[in-house]
Protein backbone atom coordinates (compact mmCIF):
# COMPACT_ATOMS: atom_id res chain seq x y z
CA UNK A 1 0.00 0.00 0.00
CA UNK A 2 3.09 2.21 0.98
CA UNK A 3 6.07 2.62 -1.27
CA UNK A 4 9.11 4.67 -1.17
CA UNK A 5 9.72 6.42 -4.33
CA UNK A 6 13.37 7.90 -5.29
CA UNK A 7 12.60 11.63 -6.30
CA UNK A 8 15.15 14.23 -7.98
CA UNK A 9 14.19 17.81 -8.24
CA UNK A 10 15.85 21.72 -7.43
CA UNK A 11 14.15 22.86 -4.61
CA UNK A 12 14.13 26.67 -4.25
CA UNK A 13 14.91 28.61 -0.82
CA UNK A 14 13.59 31.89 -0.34
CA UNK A 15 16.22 34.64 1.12
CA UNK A 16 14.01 35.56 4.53
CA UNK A 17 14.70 31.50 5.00
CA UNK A 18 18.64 31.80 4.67
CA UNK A 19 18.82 32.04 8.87
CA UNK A 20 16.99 29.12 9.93
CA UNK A 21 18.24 25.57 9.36
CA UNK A 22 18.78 25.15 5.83
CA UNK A 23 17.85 21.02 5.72
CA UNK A 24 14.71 21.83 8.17
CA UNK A 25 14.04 24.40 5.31
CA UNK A 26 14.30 21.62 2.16
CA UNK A 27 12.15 19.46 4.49
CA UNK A 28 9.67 22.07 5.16
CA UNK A 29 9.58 23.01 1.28
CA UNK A 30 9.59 19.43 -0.58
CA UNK A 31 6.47 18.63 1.76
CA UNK A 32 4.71 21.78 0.63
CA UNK A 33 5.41 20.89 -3.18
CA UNK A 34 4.67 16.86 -2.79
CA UNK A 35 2.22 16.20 0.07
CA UNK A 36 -1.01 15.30 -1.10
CA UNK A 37 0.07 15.56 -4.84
CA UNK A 38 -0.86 12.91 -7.55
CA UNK A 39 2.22 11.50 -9.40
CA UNK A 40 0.98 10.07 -12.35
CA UNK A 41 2.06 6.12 -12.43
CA UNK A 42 3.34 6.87 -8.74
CA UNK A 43 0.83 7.50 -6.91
CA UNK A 44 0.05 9.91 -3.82
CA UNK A 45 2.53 11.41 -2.26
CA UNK A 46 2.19 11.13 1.61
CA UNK A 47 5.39 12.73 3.22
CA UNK A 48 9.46 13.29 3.12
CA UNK A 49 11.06 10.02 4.21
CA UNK A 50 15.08 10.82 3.69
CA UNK A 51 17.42 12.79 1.58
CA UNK A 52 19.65 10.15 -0.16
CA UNK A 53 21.69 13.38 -0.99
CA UNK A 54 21.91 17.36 -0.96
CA UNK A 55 23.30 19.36 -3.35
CA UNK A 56 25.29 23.05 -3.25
CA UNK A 57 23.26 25.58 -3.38
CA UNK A 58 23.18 28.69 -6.12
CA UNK A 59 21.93 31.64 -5.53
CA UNK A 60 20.47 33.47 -8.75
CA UNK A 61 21.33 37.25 -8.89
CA UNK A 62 17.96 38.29 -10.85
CA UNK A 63 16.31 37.42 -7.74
CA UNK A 64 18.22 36.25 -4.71
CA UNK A 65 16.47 32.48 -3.93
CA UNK A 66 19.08 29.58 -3.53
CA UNK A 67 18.25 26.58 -5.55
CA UNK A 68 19.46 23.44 -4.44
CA UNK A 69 19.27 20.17 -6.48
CA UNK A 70 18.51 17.65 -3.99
CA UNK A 71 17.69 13.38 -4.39
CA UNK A 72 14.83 12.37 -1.60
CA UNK A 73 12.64 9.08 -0.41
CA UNK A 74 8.75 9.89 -0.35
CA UNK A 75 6.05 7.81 1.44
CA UNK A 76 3.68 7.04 -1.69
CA UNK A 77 0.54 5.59 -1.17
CA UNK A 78 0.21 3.07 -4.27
CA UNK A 79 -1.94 0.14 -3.82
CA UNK A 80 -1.16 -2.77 -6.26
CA UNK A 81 -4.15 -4.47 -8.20
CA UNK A 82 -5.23 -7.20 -6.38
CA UNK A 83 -4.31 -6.09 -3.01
CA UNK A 84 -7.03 -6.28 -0.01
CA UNK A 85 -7.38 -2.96 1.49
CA UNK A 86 -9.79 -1.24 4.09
CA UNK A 87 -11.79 2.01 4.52
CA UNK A 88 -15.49 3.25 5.31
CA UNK A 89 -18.48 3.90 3.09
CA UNK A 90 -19.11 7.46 2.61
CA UNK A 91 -21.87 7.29 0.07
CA UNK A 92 -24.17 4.84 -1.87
CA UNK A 93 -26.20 5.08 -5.02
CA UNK A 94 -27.76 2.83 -7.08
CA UNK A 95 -24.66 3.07 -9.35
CA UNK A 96 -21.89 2.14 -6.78
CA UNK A 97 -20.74 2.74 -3.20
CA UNK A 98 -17.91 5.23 -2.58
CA UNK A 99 -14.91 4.07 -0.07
CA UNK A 100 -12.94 6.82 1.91
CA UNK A 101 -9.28 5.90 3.27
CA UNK A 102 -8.74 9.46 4.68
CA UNK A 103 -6.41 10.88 2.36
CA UNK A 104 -7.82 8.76 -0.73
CA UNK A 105 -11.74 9.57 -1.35
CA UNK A 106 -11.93 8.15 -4.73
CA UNK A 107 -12.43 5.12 -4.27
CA UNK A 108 -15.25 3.24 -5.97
CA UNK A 109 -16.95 -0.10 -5.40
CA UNK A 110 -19.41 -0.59 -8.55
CA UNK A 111 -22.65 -2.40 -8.09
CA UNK A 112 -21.53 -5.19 -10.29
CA UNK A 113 -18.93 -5.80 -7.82
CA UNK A 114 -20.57 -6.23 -4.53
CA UNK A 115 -21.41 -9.55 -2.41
CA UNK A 116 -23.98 -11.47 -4.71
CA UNK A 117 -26.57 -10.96 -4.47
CA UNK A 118 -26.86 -7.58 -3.31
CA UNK A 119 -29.70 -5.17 -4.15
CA UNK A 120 -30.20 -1.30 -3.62
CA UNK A 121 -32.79 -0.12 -1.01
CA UNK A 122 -34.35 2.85 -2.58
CA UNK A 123 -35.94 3.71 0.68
CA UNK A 124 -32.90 3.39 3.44
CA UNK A 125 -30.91 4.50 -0.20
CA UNK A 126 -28.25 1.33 1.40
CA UNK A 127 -27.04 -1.55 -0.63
CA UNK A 128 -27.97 -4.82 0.88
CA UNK A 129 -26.33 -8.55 0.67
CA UNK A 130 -29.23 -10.87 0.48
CA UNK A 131 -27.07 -14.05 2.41
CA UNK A 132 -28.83 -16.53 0.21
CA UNK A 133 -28.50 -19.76 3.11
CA UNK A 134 -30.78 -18.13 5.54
CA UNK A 135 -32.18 -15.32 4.00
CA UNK A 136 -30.69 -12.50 6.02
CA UNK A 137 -30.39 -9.18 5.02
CA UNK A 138 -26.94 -7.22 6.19
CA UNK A 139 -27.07 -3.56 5.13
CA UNK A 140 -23.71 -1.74 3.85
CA UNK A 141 -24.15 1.51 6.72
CA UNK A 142 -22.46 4.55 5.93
CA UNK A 143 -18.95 4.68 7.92
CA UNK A 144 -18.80 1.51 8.29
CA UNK A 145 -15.45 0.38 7.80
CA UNK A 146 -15.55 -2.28 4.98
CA UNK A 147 -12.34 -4.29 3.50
CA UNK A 148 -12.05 -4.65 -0.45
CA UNK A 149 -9.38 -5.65 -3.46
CA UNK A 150 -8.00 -3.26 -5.68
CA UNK A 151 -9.35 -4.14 -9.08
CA UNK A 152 -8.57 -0.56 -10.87
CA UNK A 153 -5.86 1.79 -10.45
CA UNK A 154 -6.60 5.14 -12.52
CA UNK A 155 -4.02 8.19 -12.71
CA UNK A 156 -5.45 10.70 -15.04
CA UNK A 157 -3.49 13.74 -15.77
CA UNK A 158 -5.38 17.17 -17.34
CA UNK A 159 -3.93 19.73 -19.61
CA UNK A 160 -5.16 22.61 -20.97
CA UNK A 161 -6.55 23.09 -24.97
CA UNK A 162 -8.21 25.88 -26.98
CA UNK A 163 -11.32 23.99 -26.21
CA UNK A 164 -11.07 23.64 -22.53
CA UNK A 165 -8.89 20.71 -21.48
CA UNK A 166 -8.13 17.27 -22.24
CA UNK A 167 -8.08 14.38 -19.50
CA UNK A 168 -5.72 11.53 -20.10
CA UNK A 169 -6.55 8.14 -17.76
CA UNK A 170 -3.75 5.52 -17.96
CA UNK A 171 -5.32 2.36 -16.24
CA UNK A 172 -4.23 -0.63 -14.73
CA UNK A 173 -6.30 -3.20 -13.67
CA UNK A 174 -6.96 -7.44 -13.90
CA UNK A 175 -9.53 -9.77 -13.69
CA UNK A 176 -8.80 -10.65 -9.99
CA UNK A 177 -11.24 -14.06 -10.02
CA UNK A 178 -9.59 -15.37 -13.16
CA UNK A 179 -5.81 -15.09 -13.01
CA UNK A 180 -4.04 -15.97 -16.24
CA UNK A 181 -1.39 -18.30 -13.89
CA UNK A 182 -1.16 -22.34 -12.91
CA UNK A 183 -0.31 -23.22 -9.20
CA UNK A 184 2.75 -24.63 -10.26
CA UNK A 185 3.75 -20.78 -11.54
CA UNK A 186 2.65 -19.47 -8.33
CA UNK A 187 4.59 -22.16 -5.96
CA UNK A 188 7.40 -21.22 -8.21
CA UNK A 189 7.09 -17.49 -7.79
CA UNK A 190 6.91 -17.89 -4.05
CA UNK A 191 10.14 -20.18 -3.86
CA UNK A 192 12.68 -17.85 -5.52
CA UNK A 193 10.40 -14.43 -3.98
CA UNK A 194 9.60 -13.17 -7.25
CA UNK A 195 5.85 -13.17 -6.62
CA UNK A 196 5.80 -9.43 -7.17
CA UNK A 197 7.13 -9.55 -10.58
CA UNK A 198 4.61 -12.51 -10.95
CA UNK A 199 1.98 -9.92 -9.51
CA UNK A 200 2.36 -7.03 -11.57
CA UNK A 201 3.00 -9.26 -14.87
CA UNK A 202 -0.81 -10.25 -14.01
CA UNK A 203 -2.02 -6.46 -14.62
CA UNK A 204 -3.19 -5.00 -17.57
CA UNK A 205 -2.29 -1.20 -18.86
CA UNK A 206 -4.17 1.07 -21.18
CA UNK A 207 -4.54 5.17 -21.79
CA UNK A 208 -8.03 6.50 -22.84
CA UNK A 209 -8.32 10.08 -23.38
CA UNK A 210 -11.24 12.42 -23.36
CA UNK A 211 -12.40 16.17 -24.33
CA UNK A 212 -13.13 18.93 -21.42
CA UNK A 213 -15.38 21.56 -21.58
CA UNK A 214 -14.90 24.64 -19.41
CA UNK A 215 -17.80 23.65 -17.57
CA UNK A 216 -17.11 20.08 -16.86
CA UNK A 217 -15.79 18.93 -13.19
CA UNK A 218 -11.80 17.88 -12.81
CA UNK A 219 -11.09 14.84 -12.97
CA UNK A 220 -9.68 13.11 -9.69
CA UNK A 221 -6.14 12.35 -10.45
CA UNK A 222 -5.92 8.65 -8.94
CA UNK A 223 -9.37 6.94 -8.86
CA UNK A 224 -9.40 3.46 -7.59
CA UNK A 225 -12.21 0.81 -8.29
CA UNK A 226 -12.40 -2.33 -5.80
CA UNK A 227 -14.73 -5.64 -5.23
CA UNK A 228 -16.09 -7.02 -2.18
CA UNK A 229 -17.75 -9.86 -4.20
CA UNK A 230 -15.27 -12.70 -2.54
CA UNK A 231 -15.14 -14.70 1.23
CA UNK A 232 -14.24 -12.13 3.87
CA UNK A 233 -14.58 -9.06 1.78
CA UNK A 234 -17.02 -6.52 2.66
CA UNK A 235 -18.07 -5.15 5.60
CA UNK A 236 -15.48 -5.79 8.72
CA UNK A 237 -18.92 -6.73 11.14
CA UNK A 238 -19.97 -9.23 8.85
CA UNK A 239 -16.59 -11.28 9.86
CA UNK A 240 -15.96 -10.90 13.19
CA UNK A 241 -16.94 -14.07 15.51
């Protein structure tokens, strides 16, 4: 869910920061660039981890501001397709329900992809799994907290046109319930610990592209899509003893 990601970039100073601690300063700075910012094919950016090195700095005459180019760890938050991960319902429609991890709320479990079989209460406005053995009914509550896999990864950058904008989604996802791999591959992957490799080999890539109009919304820059139709997915109540 959490990666460290190798970043290099010239991180400006300003001259009213020259007296205070000039590596508390770069800290300060990179987090106000990188925190909370999409990477596209990264992911989010969460906070500074390390400085793998530091530059000299150069100070440019036309306006005084040191520039140092500096090489850093960040905490990314990049979930890999396929991987189980929890948060809490924040909103249903009839469409989908919509999954909040905090600093992630685009997350999106599609009706298609819920426990089956699962139907939409149009008075509560709740989805509901229909356990078929004894008939019961358990409702999917707002904030509950509710486990899912990653099905979907979305990173869709925009850039501006004469006609508005144009929004560019690169996606990665996989068929979860029908992995293109034999037991003997997996075994094999396990034994010499390449089951990563084996992991993301399993996921699919493709870019789709798409016209903006100054009136349309912006696009979230990572959108996630999950499932909850599997043993032990779904809500967290539903498991517990």
């Amino acid at each position: 869910m959490f990666v460290l990601t190798r970043i290099s970039d010239v991180i400006p100073v300003a001259p009213k920061l020259f007296d205070a601690d000039y590596t508390q300063v770069l800290i300060e700075e990179i987090d106000r660039k990188y925190a909370n910012k999409v990477i596209t094919d990264v992911g989010l950016c969460i906070t500074l981890y390390d400085f793998v090195r530091i530059g000299d700095a150069f100070v440019h005459p036309s306006d005084g501001t040191s520039h140092s180019q500096a090489e850093f760890r960040m905490v990314v938050f990049r979930p890999f397709v396929g991987e189980v991960l929890k948060g809490r319902i924040v909103s249903c429609t009839e469409e989908h329900i919509r999954v909040s991890m905090d600093f992630v709320q685009d997350i999106i479990i599609p009706s298609y992809a819920l426990q089956t079989p699962s139907y939409f209460d149009t008075t509560e406005r709740l989805w509901v799994w229909k356990y078929a053995e004894g008939q019961e009914k358990f409702y999917m509550d707002l904030h509950e907290e509710i486990r899912f896999r990653v099905t979907n990864i979305n990173f869709t950058r925009v850039t501006k046109t004469a006609k508005g904008g144009l929004a560019v989604t690169d996606q990665c996802w996989n068929k979860w319930s029908i992995q293109a791999t034999t037991t003997e591959a997996t075994e094999k992957a396990e034994k010499d610990g390449s089951t990563e490799d084996m992991r993301q080999s399993l996921a699919r890539r493709r870019s789709s592209s798409v016209d903006l109009s100054d009136n349309d919304p912006t696009p979230s820059a990572i959108h996630i899509l999950g499932t909850i139709d599997e043993d032990g997915l779904g809500l967290s109540s539903w498991w517990t003893s």
